[in-house]
Protein backbone atom coordinates (compact mmCIF):
# COMPACT_ATOMS: atom_id res chain seq x y z
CA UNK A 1 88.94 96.01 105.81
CA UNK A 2 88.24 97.82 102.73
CA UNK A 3 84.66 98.48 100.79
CA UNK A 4 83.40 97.69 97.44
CA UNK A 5 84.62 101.39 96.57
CA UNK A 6 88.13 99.60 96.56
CA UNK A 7 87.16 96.34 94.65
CA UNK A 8 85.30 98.53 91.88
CA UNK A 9 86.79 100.94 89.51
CA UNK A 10 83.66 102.59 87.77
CA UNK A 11 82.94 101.49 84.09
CA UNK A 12 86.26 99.62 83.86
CA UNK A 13 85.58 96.43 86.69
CA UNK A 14 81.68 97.19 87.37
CA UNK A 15 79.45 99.83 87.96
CA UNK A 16 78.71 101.72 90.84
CA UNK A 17 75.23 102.97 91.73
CA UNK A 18 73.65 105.35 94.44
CA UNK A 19 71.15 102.50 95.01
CA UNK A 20 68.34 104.28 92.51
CA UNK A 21 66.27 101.64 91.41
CA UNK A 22 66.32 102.73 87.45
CA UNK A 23 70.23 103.52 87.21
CA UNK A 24 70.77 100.15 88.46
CA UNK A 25 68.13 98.56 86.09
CA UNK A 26 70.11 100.87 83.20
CA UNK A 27 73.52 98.96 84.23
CA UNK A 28 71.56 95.67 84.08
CA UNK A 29 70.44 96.27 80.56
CA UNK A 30 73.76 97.44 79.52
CA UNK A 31 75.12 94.04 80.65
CA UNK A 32 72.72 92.14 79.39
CA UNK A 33 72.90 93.94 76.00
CA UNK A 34 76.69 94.29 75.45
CA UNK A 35 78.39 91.26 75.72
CA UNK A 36 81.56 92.55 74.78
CA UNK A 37 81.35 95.55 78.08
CA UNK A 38 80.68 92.13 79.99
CA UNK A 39 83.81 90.06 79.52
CA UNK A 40 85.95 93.18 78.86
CA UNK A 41 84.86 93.97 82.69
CA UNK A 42 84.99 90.74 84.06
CA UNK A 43 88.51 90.45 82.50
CA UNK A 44 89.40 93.59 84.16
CA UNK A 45 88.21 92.82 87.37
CA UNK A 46 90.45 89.83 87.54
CA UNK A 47 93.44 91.79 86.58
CA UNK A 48 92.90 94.44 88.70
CA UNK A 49 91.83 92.23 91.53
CA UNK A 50 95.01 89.96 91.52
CA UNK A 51 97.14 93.47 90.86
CA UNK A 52 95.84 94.90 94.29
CA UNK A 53 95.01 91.89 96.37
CA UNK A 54 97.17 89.06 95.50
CA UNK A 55 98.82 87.49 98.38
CA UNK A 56 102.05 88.75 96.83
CA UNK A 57 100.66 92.42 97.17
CA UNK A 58 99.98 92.01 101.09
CA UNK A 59 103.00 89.91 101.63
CA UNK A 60 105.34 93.33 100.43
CA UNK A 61 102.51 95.90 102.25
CA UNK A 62 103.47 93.87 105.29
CA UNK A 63 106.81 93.09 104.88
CA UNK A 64 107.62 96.25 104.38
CA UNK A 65 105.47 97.64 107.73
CA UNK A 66 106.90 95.10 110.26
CA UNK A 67 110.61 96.59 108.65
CA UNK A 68 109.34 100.35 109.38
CA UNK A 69 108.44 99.43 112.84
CA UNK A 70 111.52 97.26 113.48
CA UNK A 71 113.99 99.84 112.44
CA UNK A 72 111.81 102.79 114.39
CA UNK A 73 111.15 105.02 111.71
């Protein structure tokens, strides 16, 4: 399976952090702060959640495998 590298897109669906203590604190306050950068994000990490990892999504990546291997190519 994947990481949270793939479920993240930086500044557009969350934040991603080395771990440092204060960046993460920084990301907390900008959160808490901007109300708008909250919902904008959570709305984005719905759309590009379902976008990537719907059922539908997998259903074609696999679909479309099991006919590669089928046919030999």
């Amino acid at each position: 399976m994947g990481s949270i590298r793939e479920l993240i897109v930086h500044g557009k669906t969350g934040f991603l952090t080395s771990g440092d203590a204060e960046e993460i604190s920084n990301y907390l306050s900008r959160l808490i702060h901007e109300p708008n950068l909250r919902l904008a994000m959570g709305a984005d990490a719905i759309k590009y959640a379902n976008s990537q990892f719907s059922i539908d999504v997998f259903q074609r990546f696999y679909r479309k495998l099991y006919l590669t291997l089928a046919e030999g190519d």
